[in-house]
PDB file of N, CA and C in Angstrom:
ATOM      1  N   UNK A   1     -17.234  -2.285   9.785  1.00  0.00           N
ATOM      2  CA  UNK A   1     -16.365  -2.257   8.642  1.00  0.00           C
ATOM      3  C   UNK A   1     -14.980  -2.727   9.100  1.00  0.00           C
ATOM      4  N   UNK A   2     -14.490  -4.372   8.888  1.00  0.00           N
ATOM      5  CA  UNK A   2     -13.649  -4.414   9.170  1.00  0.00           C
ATOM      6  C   UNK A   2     -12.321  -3.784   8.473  1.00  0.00           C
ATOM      7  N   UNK A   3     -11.969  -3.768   7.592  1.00  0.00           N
ATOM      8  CA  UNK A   3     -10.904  -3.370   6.522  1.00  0.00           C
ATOM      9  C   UNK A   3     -11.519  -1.782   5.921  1.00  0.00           C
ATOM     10  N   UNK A   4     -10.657  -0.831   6.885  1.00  0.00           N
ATOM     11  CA  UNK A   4     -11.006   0.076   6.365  1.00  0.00           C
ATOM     12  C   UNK A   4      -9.536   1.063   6.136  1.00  0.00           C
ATOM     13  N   UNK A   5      -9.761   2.105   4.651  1.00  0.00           N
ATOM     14  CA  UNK A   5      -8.765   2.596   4.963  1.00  0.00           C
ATOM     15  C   UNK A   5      -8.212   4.632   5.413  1.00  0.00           C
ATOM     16  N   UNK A   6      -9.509   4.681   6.638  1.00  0.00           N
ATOM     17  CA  UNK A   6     -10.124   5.607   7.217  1.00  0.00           C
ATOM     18  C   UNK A   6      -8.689   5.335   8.459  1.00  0.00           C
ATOM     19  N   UNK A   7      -8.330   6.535   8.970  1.00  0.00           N
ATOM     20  CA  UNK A   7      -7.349   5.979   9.943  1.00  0.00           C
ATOM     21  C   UNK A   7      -8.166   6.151  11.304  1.00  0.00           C
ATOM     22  N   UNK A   8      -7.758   5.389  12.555  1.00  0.00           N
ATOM     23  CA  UNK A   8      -8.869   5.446  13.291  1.00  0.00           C
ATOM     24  C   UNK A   8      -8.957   6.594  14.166  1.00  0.00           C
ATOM     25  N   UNK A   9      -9.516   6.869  15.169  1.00  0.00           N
ATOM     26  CA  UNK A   9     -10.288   7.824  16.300  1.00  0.00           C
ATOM     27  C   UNK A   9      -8.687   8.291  16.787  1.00  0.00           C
ATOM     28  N   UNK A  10      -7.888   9.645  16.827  1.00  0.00           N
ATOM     29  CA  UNK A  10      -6.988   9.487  17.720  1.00  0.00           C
ATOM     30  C   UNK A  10      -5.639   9.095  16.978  1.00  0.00           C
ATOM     31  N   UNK A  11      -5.307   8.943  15.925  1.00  0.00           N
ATOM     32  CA  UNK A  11      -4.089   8.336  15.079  1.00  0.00           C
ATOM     33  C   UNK A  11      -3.805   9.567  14.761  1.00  0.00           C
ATOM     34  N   UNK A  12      -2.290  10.185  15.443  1.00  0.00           N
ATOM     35  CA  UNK A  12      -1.614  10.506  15.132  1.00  0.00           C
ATOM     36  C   UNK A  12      -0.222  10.273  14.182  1.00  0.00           C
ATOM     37  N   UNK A  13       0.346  10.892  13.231  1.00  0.00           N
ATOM     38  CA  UNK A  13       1.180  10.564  12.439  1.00  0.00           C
ATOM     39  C   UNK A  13       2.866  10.473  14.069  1.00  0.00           C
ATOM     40  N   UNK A  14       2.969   9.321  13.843  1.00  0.00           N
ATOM     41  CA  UNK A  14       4.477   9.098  14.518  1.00  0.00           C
ATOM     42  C   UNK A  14       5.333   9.445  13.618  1.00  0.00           C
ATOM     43  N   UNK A  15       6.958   9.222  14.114  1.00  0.00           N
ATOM     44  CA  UNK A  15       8.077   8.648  13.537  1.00  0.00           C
ATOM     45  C   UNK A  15       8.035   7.638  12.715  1.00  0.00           C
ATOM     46  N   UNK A  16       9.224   7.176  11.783  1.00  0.00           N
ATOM     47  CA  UNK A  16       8.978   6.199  11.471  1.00  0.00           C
ATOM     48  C   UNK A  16       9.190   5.143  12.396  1.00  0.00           C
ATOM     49  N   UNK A  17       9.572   4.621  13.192  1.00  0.00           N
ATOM     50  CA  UNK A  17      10.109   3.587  14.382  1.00  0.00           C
ATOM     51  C   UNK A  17       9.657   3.502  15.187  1.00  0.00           C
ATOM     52  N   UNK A  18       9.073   4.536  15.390  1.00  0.00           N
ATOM     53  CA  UNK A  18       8.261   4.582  16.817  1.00  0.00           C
ATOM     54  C   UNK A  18       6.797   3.990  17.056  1.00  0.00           C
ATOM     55  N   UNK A  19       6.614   2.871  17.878  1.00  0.00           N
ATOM     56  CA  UNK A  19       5.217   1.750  18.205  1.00  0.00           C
ATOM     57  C   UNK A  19       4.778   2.333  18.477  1.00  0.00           C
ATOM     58  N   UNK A  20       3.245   2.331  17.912  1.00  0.00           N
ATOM     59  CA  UNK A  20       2.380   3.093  17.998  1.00  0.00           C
ATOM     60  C   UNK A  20       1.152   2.197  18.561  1.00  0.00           C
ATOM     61  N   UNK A  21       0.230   2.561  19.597  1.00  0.00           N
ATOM     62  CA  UNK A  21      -0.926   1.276  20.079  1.00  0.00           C
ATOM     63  C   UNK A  21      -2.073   2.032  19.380  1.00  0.00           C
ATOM     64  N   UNK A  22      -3.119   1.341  18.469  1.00  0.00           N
ATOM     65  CA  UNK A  22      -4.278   2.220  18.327  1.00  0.00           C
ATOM     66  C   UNK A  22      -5.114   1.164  18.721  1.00  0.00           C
ATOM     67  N   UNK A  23      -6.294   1.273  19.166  1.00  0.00           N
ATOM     68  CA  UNK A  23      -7.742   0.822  19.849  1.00  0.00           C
ATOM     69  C   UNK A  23      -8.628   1.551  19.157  1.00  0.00           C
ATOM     70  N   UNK A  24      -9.107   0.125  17.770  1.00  0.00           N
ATOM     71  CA  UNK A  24     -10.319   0.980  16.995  1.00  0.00           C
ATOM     72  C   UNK A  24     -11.567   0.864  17.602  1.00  0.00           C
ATOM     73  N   UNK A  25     -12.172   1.744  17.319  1.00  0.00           N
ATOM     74  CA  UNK A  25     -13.531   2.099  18.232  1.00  0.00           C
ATOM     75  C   UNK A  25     -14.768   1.329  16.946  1.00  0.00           C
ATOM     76  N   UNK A  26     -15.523   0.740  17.374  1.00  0.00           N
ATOM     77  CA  UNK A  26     -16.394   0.167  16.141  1.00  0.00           C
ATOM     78  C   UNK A  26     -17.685   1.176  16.062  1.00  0.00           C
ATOM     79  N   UNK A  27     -17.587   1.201  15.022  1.00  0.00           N
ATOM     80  CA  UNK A  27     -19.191   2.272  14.300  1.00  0.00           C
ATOM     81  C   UNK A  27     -20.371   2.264  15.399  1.00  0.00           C
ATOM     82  N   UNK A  28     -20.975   1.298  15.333  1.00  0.00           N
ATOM     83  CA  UNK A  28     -22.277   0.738  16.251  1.00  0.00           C
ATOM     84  C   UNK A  28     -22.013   1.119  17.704  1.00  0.00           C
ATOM     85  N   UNK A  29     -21.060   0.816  18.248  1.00  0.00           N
ATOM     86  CA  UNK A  29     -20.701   0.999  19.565  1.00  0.00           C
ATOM     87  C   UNK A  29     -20.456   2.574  20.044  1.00  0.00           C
ATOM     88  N   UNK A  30     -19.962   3.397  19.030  1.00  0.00           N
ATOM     89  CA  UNK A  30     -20.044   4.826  18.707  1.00  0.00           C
ATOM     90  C   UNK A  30     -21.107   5.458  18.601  1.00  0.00           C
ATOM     91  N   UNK A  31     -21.765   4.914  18.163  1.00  0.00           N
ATOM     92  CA  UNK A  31     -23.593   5.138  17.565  1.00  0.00           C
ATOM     93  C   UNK A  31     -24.507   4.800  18.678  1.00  0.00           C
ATOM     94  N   UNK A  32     -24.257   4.111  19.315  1.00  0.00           N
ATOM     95  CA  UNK A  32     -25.165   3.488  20.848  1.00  0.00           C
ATOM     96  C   UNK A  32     -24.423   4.497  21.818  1.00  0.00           C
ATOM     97  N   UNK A  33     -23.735   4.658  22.480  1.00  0.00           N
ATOM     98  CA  UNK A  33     -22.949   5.817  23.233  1.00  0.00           C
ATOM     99  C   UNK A  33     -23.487   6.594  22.854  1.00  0.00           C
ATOM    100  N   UNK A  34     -23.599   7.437  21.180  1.00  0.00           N
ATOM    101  CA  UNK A  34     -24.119   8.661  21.479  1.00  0.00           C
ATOM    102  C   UNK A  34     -25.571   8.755  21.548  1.00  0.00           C
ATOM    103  N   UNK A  35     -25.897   7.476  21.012  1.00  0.00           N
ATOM    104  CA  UNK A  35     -27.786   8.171  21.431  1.00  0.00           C
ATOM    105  C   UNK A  35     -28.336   7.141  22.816  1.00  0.00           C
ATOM    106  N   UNK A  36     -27.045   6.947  23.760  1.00  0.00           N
ATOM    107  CA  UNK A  36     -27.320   6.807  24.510  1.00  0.00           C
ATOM    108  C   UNK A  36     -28.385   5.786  25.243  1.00  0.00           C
ATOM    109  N   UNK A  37     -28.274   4.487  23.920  1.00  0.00           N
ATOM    110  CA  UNK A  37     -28.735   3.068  24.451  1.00  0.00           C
ATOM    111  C   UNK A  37     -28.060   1.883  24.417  1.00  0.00           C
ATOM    112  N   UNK A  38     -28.386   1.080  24.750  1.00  0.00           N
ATOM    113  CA  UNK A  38     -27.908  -0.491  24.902  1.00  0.00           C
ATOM    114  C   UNK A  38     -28.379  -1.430  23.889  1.00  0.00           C
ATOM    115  N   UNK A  39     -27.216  -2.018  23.347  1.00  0.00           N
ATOM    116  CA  UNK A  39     -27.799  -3.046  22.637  1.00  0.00           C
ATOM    117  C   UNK A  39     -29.518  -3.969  23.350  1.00  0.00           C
ATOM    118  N   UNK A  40     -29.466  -4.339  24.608  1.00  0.00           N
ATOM    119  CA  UNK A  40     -30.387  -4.687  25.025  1.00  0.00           C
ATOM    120  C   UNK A  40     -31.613  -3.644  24.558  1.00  0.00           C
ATOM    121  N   UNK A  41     -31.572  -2.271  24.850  1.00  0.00           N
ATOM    122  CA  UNK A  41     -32.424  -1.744  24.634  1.00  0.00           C
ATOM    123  C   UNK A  41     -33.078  -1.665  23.015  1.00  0.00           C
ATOM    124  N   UNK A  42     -32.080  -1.578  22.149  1.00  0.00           N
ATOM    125  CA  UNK A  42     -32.538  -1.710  20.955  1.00  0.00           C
ATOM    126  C   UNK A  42     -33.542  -2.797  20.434  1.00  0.00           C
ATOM    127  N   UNK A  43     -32.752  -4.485  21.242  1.00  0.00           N
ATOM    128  CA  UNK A  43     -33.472  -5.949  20.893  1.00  0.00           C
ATOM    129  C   UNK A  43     -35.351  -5.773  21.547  1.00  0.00           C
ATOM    130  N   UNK A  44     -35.253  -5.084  22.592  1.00  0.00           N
ATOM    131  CA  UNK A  44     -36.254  -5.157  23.200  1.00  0.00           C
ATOM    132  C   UNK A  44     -37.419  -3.559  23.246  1.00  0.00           C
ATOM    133  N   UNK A  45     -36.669  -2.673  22.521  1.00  0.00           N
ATOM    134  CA  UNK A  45     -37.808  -1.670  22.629  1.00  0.00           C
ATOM    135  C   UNK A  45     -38.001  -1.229  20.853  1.00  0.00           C
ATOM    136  N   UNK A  46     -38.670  -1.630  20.467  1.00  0.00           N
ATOM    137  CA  UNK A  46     -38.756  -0.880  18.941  1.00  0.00           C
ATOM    138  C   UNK A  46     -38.793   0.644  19.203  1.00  0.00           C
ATOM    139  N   UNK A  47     -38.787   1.456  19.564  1.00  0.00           N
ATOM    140  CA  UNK A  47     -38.595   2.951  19.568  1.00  0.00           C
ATOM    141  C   UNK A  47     -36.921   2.816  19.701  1.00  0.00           C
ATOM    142  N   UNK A  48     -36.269   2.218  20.331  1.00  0.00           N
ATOM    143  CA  UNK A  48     -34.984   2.607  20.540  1.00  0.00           C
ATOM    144  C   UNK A  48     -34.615   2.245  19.365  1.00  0.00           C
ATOM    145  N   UNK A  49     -34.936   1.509  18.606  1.00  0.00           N
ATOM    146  CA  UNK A  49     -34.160   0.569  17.150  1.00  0.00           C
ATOM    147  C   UNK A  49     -34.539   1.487  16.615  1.00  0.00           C
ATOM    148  N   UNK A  50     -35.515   1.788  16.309  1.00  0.00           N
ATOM    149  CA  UNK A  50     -35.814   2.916  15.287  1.00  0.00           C
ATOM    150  C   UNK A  50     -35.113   4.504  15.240  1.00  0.00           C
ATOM    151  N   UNK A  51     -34.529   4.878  16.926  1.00  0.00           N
ATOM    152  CA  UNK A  51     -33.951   6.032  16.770  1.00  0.00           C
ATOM    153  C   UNK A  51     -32.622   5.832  16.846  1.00  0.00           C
ATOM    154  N   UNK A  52     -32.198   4.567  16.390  1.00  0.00           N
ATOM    155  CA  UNK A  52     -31.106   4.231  16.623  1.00  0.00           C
ATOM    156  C   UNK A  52     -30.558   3.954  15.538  1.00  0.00           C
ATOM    157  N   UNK A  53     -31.631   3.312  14.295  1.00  0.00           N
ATOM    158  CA  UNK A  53     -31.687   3.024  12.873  1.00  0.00           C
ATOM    159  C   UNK A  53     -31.359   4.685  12.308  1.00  0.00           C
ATOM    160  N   UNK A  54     -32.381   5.583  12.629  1.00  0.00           N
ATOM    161  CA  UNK A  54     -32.228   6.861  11.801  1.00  0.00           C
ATOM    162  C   UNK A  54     -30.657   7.814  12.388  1.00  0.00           C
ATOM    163  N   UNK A  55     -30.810   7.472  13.627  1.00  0.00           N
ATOM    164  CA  UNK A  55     -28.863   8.234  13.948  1.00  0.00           C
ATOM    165  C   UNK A  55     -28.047   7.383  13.383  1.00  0.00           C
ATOM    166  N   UNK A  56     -28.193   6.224  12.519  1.00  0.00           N
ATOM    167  CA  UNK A  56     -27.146   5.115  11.735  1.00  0.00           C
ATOM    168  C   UNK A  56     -27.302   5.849  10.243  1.00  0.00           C
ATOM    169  N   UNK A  57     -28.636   6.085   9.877  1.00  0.00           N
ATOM    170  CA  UNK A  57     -28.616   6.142   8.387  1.00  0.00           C
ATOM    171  C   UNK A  57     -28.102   8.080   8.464  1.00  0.00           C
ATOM    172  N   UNK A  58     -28.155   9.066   9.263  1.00  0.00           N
ATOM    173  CA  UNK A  58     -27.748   9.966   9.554  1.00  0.00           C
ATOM    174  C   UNK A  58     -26.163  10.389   9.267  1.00  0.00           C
ATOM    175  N   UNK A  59     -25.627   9.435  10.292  1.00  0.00           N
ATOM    176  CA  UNK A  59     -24.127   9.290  10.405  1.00  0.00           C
ATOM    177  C   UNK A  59     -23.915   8.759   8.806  1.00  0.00           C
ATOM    178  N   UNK A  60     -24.204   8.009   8.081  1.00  0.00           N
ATOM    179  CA  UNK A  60     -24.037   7.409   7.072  1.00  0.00           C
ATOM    180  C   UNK A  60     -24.135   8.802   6.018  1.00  0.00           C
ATOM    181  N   UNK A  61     -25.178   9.743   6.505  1.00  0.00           N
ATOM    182  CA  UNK A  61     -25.449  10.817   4.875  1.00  0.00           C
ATOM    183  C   UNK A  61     -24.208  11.772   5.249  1.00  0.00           C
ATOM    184  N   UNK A  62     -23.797  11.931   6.832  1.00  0.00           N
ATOM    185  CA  UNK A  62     -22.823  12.880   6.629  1.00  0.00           C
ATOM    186  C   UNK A  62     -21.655  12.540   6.388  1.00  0.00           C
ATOM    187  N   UNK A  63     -20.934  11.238   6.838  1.00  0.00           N
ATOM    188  CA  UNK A  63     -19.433  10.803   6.168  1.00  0.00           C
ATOM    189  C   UNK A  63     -19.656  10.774   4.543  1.00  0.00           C
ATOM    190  N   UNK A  64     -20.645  10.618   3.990  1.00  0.00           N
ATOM    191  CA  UNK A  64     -20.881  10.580   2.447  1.00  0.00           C
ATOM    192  C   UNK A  64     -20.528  12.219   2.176  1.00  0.00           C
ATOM    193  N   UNK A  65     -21.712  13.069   2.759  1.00  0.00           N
ATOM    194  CA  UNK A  65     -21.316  14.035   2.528  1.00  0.00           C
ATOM    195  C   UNK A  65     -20.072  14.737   2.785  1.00  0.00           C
ATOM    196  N   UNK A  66     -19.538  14.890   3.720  1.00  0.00           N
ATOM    197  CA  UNK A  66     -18.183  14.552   3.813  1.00  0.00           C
ATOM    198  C   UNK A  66     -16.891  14.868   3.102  1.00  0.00           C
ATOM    199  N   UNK A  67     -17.175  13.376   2.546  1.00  0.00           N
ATOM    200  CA  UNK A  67     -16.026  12.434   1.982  1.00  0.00           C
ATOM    201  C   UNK A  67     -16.458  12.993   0.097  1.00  0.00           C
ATOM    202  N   UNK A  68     -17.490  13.665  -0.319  1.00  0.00           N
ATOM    203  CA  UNK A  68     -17.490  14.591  -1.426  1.00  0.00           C
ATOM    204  C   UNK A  68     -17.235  16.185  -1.218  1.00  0.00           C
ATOM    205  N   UNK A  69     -17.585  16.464  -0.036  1.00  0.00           N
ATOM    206  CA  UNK A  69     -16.679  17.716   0.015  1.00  0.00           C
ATOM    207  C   UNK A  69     -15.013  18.026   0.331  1.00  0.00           C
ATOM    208  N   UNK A  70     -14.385  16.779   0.895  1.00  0.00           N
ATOM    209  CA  UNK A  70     -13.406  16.760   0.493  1.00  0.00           C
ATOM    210  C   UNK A  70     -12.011  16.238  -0.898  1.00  0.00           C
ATOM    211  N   UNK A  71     -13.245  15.529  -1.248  1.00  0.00           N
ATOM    212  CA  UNK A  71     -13.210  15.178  -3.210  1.00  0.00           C
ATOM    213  C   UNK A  71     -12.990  16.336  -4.046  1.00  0.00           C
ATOM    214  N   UNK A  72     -14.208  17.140  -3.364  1.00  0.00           N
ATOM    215  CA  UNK A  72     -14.386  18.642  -4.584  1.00  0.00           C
ATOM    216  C   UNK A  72     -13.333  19.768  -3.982  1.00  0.00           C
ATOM    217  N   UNK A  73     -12.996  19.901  -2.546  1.00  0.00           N
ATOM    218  CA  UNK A  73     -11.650  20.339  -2.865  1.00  0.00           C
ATOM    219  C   UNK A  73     -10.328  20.326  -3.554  1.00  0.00           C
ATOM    220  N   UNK A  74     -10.334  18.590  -3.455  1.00  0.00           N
ATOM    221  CA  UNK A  74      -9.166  17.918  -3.925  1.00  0.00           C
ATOM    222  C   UNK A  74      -9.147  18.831  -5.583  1.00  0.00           C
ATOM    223  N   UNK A  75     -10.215  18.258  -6.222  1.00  0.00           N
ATOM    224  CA  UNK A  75     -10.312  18.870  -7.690  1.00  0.00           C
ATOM    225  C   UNK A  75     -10.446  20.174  -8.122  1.00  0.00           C
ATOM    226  N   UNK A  76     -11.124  20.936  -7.289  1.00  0.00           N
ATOM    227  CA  UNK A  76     -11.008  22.804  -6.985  1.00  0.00           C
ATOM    228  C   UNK A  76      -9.679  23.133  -6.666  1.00  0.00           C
ATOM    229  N   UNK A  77      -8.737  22.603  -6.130  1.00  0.00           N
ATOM    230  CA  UNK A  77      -7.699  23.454  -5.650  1.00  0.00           C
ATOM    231  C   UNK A  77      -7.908  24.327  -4.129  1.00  0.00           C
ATOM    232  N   UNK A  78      -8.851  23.863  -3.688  1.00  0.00           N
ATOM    233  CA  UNK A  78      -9.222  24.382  -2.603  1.00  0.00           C
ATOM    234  C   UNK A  78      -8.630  23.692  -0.850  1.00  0.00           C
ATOM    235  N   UNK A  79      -8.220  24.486  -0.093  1.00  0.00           N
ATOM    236  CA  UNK A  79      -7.155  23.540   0.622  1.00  0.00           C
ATOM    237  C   UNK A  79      -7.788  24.328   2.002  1.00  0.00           C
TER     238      UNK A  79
END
């Protein structure tokens, strides 16, 4: 996701003036680290793609879920 407006891994609120360096971390590359394969491994082992596909569609149900439980606070009054 190039254009996102999620702030990234590690972004702290600065000053106003003060340069700030951030190094966004990309989804996939986050997702391979944690289940702990290689792109190579994915191209070449169908078991790895596949447990690599379901920790993608995983990560995907919980930022959804998420991103509506912090919706239904917003509208609850709940903080």
């Amino acid at each position: 996701m190039p254009l996102s407006f999620r702030r990234p891994i590690g972004f702290e609120q600065q000053e106003d003036n003060a340069l700030v360096h951030v190094q966004p971390q990309r989804q996939f590359r986050r997702l391979l680290a944690f289940a702990g394969r290689t792109i190579d491994d994915i191209v070449n082992n169908p078991l790895a793609k596949r447990d690599v596909y379901n920790w993608y569609r995983m990560s995907l149900k919980m930022e959804r879920r998420l991103e509506v439980l912090a919706l239904e606070s917003q509208w609850n009054g709940h903080r």
